[in-house]
PDB file of N, CA and C in Angstrom:
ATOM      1  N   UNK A   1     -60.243  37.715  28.341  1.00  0.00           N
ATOM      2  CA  UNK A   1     -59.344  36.663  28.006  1.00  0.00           C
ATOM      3  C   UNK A   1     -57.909  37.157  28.147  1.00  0.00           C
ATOM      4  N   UNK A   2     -57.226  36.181  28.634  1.00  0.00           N
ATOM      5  CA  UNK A   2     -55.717  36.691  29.011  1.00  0.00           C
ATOM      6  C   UNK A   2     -54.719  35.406  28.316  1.00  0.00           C
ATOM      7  N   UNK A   3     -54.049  36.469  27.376  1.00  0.00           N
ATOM      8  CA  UNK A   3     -53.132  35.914  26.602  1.00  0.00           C
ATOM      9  C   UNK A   3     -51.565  35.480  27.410  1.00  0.00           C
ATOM     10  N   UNK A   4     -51.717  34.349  27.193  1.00  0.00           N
ATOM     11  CA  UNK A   4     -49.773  34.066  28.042  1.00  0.00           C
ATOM     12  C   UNK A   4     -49.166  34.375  26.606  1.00  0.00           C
ATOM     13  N   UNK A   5     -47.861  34.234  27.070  1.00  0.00           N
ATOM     14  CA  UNK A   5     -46.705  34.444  26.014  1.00  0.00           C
ATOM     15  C   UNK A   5     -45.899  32.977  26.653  1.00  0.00           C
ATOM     16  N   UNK A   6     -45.227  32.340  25.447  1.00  0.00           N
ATOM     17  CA  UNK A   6     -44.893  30.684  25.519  1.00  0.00           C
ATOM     18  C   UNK A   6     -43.658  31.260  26.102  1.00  0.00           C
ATOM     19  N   UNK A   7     -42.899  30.385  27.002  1.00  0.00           N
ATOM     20  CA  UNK A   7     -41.327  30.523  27.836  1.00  0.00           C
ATOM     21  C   UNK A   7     -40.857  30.135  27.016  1.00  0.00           C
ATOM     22  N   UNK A   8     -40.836  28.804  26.147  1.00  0.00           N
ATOM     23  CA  UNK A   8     -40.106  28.163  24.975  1.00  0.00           C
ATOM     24  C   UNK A   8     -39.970  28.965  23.649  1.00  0.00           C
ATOM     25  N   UNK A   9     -40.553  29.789  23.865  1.00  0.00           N
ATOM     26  CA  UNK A   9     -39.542  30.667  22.591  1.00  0.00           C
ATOM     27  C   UNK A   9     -38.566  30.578  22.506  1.00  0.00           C
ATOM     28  N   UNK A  10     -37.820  31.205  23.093  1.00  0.00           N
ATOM     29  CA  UNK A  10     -36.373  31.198  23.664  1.00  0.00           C
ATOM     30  C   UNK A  10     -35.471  29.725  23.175  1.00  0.00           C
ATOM     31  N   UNK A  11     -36.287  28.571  23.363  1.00  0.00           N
ATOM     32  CA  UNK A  11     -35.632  27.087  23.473  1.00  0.00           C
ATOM     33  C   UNK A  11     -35.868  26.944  21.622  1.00  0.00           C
ATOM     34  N   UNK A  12     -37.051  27.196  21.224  1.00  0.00           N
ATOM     35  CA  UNK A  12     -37.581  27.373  19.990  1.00  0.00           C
ATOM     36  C   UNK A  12     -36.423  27.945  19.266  1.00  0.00           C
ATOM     37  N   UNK A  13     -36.344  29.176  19.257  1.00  0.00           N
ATOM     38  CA  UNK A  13     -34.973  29.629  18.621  1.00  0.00           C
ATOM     39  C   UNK A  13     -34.044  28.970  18.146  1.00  0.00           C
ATOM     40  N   UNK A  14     -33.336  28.630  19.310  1.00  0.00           N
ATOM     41  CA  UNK A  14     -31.920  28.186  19.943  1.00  0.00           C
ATOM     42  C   UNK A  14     -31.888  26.871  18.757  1.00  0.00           C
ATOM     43  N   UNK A  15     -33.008  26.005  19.020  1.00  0.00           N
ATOM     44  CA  UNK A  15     -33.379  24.796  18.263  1.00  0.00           C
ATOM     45  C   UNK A  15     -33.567  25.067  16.929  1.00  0.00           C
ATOM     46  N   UNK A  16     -33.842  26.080  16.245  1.00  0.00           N
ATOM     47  CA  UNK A  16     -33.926  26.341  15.089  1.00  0.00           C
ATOM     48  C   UNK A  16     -32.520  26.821  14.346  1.00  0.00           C
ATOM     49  N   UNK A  17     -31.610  27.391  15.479  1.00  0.00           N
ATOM     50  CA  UNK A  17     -30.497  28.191  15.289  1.00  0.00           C
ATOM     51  C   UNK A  17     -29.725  26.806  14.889  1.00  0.00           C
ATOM     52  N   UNK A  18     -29.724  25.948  15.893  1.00  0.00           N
ATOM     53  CA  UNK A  18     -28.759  24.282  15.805  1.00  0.00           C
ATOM     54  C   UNK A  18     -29.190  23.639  14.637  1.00  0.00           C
ATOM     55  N   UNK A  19     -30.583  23.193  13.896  1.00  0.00           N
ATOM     56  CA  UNK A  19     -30.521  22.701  12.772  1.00  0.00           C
ATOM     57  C   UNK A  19     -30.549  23.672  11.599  1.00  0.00           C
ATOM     58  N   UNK A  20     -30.199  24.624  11.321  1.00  0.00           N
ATOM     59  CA  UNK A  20     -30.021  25.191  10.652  1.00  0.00           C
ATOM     60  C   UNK A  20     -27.953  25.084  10.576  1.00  0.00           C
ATOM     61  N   UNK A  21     -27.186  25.071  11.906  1.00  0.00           N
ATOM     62  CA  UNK A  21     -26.095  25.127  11.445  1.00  0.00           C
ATOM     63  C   UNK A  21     -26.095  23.509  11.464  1.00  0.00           C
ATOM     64  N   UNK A  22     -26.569  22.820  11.400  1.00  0.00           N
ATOM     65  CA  UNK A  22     -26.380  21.261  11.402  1.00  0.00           C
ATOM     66  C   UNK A  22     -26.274  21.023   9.768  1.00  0.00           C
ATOM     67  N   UNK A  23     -27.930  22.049   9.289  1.00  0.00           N
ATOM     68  CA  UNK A  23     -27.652  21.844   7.265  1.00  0.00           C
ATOM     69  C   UNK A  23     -26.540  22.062   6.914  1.00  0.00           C
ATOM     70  N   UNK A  24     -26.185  23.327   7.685  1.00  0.00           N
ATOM     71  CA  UNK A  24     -25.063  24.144   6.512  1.00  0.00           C
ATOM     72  C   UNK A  24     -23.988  23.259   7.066  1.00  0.00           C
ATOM     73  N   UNK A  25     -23.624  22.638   8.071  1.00  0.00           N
ATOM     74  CA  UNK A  25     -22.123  21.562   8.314  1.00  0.00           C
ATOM     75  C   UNK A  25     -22.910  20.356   7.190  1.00  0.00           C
ATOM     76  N   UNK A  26     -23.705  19.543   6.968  1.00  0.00           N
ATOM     77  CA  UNK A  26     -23.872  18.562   6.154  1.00  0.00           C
ATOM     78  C   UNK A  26     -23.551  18.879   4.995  1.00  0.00           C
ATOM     79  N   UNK A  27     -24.071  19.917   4.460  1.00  0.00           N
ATOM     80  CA  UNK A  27     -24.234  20.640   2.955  1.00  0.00           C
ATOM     81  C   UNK A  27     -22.678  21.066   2.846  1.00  0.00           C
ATOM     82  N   UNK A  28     -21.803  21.662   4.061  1.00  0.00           N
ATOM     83  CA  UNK A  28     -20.559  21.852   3.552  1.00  0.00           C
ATOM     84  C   UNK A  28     -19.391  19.855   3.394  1.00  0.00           C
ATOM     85  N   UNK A  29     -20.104  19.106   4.229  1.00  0.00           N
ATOM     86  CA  UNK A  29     -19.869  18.069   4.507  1.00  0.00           C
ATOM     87  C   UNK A  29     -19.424  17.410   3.289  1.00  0.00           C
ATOM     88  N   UNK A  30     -20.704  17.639   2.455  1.00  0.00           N
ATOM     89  CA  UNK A  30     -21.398  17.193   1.146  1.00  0.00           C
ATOM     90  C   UNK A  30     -20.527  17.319  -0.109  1.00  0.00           C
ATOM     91  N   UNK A  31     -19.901  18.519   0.192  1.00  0.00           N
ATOM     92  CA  UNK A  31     -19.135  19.525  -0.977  1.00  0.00           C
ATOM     93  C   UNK A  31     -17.836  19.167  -1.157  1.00  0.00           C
ATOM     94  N   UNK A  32     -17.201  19.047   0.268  1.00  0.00           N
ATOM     95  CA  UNK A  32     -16.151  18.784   0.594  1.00  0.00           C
ATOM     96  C   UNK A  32     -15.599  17.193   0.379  1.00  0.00           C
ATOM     97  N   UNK A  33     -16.709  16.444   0.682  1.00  0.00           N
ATOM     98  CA  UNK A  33     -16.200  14.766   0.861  1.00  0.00           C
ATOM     99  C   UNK A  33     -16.458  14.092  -0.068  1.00  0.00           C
ATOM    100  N   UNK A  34     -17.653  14.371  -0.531  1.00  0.00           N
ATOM    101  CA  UNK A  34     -18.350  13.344  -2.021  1.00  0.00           C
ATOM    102  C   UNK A  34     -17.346  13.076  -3.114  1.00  0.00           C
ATOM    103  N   UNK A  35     -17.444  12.589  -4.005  1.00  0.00           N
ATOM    104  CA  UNK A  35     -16.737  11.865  -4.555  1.00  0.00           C
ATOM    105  C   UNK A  35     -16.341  12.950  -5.776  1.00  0.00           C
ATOM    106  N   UNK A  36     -16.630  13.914  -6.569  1.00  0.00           N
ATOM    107  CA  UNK A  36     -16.636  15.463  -7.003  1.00  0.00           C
ATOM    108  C   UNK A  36     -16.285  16.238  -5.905  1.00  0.00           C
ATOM    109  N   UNK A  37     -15.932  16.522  -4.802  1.00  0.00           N
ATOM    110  CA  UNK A  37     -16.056  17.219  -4.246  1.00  0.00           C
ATOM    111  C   UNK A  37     -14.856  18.434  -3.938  1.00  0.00           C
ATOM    112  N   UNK A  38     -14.699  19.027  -3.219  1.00  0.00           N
ATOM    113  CA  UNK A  38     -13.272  19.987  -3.326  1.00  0.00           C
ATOM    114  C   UNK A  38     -12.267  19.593  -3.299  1.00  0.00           C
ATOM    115  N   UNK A  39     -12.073  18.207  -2.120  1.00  0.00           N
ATOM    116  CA  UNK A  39     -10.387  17.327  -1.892  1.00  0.00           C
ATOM    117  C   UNK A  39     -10.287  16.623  -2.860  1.00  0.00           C
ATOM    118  N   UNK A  40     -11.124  16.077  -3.910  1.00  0.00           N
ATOM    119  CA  UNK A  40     -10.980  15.757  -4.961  1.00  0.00           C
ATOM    120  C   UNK A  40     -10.436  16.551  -5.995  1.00  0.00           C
ATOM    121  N   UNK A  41     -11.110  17.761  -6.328  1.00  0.00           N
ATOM    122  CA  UNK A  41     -10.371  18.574  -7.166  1.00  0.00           C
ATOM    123  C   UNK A  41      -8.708  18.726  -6.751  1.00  0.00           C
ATOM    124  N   UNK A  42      -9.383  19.790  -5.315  1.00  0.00           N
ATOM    125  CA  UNK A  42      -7.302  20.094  -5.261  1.00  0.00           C
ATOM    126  C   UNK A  42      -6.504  18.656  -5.624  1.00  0.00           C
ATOM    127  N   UNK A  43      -6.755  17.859  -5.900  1.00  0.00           N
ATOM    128  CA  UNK A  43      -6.158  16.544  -5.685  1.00  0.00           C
ATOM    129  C   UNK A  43      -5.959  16.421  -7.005  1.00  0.00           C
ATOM    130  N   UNK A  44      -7.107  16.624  -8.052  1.00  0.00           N
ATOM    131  CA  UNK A  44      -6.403  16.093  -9.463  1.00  0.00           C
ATOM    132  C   UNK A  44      -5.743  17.020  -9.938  1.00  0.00           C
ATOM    133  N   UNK A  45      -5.984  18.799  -9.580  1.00  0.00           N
ATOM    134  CA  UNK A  45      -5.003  19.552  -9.764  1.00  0.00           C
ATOM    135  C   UNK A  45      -4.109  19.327  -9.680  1.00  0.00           C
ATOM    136  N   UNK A  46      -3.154  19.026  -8.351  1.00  0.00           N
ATOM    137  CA  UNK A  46      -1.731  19.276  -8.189  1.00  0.00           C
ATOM    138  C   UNK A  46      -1.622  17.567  -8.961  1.00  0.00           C
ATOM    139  N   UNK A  47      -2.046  16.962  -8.957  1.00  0.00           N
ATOM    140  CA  UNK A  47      -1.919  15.734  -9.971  1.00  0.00           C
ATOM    141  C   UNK A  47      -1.829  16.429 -11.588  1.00  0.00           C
ATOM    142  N   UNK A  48      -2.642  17.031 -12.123  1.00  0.00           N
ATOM    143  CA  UNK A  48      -2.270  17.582 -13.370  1.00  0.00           C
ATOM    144  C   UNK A  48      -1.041  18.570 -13.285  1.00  0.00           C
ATOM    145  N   UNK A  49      -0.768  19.527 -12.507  1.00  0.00           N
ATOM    146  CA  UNK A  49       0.254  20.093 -12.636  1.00  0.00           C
ATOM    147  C   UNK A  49       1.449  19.412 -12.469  1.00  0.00           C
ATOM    148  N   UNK A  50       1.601  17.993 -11.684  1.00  0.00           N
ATOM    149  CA  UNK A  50       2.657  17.199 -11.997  1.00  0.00           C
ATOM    150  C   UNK A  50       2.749  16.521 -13.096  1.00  0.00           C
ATOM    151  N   UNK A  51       1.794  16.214 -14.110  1.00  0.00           N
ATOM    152  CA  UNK A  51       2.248  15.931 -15.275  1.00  0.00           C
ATOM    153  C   UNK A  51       2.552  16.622 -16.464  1.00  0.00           C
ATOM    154  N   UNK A  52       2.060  17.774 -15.851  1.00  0.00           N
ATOM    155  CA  UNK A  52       2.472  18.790 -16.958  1.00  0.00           C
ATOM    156  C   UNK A  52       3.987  19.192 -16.586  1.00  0.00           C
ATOM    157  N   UNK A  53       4.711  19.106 -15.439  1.00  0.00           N
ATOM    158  CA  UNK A  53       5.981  19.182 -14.829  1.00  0.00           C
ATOM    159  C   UNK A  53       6.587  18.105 -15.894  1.00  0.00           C
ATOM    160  N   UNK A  54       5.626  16.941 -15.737  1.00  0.00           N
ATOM    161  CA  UNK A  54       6.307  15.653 -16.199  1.00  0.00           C
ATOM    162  C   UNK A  54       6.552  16.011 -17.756  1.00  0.00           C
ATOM    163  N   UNK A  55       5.642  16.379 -18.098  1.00  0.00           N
ATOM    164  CA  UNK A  55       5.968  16.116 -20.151  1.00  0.00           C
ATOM    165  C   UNK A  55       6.854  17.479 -20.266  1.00  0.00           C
ATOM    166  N   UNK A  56       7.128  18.462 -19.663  1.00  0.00           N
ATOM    167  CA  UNK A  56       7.984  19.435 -20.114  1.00  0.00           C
ATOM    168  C   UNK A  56       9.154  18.327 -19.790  1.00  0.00           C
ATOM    169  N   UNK A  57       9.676  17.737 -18.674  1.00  0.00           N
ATOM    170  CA  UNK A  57      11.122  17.159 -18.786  1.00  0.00           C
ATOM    171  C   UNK A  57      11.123  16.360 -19.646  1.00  0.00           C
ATOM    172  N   UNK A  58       9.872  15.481 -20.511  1.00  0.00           N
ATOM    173  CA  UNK A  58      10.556  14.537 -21.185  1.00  0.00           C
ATOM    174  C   UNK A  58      10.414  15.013 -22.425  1.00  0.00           C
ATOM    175  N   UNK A  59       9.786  16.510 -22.455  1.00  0.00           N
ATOM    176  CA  UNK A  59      10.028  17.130 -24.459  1.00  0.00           C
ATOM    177  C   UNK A  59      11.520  17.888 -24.059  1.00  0.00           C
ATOM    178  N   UNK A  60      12.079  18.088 -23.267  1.00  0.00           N
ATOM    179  CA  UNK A  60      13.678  18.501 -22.660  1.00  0.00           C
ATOM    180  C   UNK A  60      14.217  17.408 -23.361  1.00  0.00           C
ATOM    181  N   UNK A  61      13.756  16.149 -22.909  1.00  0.00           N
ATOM    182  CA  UNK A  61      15.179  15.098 -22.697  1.00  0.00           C
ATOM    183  C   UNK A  61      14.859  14.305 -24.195  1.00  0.00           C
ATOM    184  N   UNK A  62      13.846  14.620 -25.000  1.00  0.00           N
ATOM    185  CA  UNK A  62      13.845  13.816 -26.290  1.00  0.00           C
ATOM    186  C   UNK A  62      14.316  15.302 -27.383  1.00  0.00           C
ATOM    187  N   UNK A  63      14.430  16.124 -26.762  1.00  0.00           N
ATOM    188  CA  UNK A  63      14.948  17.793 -27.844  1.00  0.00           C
ATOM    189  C   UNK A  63      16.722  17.562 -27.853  1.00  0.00           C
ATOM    190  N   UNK A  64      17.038  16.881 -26.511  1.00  0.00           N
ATOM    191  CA  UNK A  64      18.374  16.682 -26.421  1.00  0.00           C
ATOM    192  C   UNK A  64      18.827  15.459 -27.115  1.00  0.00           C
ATOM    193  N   UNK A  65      17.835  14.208 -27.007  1.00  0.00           N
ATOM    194  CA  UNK A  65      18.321  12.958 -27.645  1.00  0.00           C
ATOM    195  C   UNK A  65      18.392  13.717 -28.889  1.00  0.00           C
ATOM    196  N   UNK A  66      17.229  14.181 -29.771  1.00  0.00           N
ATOM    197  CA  UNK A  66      17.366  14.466 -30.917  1.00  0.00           C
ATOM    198  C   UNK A  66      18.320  15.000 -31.526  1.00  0.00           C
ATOM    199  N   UNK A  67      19.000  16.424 -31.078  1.00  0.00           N
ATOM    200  CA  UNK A  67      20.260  16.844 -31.347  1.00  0.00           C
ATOM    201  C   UNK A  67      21.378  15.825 -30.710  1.00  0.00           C
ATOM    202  N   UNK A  68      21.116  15.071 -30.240  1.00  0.00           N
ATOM    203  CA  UNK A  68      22.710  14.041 -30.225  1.00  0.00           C
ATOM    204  C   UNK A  68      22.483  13.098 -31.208  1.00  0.00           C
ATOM    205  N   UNK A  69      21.273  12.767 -31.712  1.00  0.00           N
ATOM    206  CA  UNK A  69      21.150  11.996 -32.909  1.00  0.00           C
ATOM    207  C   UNK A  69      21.732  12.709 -34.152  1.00  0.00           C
ATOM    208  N   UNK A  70      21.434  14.490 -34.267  1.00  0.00           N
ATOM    209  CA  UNK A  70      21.889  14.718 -35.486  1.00  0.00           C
ATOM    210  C   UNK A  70      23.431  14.911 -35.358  1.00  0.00           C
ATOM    211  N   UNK A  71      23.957  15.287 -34.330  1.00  0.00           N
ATOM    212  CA  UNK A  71      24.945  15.210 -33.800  1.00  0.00           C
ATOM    213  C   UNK A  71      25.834  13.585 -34.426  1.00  0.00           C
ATOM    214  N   UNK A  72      25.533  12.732 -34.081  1.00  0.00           N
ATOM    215  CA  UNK A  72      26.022  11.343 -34.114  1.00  0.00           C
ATOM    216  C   UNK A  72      25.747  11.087 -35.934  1.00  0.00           C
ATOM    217  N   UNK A  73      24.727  11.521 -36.412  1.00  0.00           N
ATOM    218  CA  UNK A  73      24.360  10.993 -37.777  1.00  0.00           C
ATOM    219  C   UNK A  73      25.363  12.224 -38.962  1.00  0.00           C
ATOM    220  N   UNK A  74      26.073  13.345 -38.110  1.00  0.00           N
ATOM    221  CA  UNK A  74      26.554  14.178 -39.127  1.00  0.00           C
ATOM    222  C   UNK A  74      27.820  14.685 -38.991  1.00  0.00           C
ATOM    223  N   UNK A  75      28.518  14.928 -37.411  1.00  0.00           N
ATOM    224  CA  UNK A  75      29.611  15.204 -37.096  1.00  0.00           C
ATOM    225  C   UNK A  75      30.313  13.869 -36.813  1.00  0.00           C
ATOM    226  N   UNK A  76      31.135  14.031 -37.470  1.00  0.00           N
ATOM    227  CA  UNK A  76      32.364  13.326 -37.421  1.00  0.00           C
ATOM    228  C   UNK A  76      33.342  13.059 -35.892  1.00  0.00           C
ATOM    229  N   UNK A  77      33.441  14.522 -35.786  1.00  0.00           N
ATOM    230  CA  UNK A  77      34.200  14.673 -34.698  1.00  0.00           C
ATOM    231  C   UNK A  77      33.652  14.130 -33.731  1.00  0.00           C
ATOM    232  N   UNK A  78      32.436  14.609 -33.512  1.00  0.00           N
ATOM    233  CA  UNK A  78      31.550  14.544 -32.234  1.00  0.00           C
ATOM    234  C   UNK A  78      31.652  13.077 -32.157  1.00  0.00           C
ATOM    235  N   UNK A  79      31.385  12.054 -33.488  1.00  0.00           N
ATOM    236  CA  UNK A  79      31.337  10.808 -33.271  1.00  0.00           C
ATOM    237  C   UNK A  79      33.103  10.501 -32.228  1.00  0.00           C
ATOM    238  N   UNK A  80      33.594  10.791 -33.168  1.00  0.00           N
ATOM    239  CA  UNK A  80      35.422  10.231 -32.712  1.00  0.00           C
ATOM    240  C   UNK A  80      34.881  10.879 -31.145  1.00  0.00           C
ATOM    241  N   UNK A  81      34.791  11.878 -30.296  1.00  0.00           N
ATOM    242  CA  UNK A  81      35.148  12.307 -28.836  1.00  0.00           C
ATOM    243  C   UNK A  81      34.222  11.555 -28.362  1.00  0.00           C
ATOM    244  N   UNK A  82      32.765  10.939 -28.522  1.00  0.00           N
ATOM    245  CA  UNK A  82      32.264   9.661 -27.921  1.00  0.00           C
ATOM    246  C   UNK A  82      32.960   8.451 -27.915  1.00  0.00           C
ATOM    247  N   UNK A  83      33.563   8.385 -29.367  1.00  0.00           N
ATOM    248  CA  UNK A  83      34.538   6.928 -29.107  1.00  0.00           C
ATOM    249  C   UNK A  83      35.426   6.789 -28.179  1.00  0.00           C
ATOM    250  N   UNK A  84      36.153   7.502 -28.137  1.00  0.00           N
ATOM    251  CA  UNK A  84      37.544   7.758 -27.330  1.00  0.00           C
ATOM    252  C   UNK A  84      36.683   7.627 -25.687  1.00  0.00           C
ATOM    253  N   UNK A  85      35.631   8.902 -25.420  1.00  0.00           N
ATOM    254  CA  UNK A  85      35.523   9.116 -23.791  1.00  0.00           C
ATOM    255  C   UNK A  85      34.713   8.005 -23.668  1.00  0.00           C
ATOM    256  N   UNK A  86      33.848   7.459 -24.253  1.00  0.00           N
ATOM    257  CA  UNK A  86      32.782   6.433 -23.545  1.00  0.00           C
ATOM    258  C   UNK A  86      33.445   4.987 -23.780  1.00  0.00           C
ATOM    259  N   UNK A  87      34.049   4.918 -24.996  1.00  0.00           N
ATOM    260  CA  UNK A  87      33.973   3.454 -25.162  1.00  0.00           C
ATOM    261  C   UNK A  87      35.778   3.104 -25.583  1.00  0.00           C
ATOM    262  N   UNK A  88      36.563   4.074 -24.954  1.00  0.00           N
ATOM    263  CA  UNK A  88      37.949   3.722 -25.259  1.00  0.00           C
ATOM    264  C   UNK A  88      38.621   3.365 -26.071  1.00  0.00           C
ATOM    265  N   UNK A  89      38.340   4.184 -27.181  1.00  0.00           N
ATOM    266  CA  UNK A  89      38.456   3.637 -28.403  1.00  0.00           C
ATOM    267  C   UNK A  89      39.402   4.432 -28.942  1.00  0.00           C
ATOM    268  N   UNK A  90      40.456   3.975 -29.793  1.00  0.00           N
ATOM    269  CA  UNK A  90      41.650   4.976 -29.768  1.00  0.00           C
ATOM    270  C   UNK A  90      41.673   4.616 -31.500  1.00  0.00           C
ATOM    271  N   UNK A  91      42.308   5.741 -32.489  1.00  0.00           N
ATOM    272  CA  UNK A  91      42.699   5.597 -33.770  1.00  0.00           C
ATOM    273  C   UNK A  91      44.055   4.600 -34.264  1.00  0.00           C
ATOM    274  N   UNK A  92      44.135   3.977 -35.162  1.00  0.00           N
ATOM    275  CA  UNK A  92      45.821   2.969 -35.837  1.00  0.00           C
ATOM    276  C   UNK A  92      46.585   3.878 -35.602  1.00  0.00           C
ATOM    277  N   UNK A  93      47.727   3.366 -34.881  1.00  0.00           N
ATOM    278  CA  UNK A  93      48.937   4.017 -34.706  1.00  0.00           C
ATOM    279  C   UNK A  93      49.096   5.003 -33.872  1.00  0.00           C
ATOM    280  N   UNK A  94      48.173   5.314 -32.581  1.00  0.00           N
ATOM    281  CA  UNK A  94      48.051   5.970 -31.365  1.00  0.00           C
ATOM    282  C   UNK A  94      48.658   4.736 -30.524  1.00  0.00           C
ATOM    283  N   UNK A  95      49.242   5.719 -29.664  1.00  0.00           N
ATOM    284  CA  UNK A  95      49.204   4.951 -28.097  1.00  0.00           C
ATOM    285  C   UNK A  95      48.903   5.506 -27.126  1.00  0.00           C
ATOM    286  N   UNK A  96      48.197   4.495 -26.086  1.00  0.00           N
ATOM    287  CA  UNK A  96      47.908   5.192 -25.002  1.00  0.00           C
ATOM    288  C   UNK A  96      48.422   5.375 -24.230  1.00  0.00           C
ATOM    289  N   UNK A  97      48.473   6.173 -23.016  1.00  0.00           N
ATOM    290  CA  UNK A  97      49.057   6.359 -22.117  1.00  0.00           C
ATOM    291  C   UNK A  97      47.974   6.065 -20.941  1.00  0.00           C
ATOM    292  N   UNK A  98      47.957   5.657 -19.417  1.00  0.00           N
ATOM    293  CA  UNK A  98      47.005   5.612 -18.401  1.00  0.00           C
ATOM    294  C   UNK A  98      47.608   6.224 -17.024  1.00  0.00           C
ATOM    295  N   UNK A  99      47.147   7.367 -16.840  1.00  0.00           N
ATOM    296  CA  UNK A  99      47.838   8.030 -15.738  1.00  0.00           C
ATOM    297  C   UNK A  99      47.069   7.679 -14.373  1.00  0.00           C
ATOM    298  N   UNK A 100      48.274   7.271 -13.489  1.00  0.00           N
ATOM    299  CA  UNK A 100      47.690   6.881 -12.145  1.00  0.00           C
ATOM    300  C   UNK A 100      48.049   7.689 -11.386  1.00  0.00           C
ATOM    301  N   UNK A 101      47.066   7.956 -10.601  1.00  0.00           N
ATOM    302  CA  UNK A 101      47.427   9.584  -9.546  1.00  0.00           C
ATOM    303  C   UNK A 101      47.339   8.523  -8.286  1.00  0.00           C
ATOM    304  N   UNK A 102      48.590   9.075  -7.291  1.00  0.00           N
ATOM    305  CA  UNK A 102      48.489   8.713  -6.118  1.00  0.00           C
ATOM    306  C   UNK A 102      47.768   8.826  -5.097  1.00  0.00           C
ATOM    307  N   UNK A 103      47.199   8.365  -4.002  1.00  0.00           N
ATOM    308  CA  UNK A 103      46.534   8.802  -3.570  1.00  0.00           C
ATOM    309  C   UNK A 103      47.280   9.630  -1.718  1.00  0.00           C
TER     310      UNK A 103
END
């Protein structure tokens, strides 16, 4: 009895080699696109790190209201140099002066 050896080995392989990288592209496919998947994460990351950007500026900008509140509720002065620069407000028996620069 005389044994052949199959030519399609060779094709066999090759074909085994292709669905095998066909899983691993689906399975990375899988990881990557689904709805959990990696572009999702990086995505809510740099989304969380912008709100954490976000609440540091607004515990900044309510640390500052706050000291202009105690500011406004205790200094005197501080009140009078808001009157005068923001709202033009001058003391009895001042006068003003309004300087016009040429151009």
């Amino acid at each position: 009895m005389v044994f052949r050896q199959k030519k399609s080995s060779a094709f066999d392989a090759r074909a085994k080699v292709k669905v095998v990288l066909i899983i691993i592209l689906l399975c990375l496919a899988f990881l990557l696109l689904n709805r959990n998947g990696m572009v999702r994460l990086v995505q809510e990351k740099r989304e969380h790190r912008e709100f954490i950007e976000k609440k540091i500026t607004l515990e900044k900008k309510q640390k500052a209201l706050l000291e202009e509140k105690e500011h406004l509720l205790n200094d005197k002065t501080y009140i009078e140099k808001i009157a005068r620069e923001q709202y033009n407000m001058v003391l009895p028996g001042e006068t003003v002066y309004k300087v016009i620069e040429e151009e």
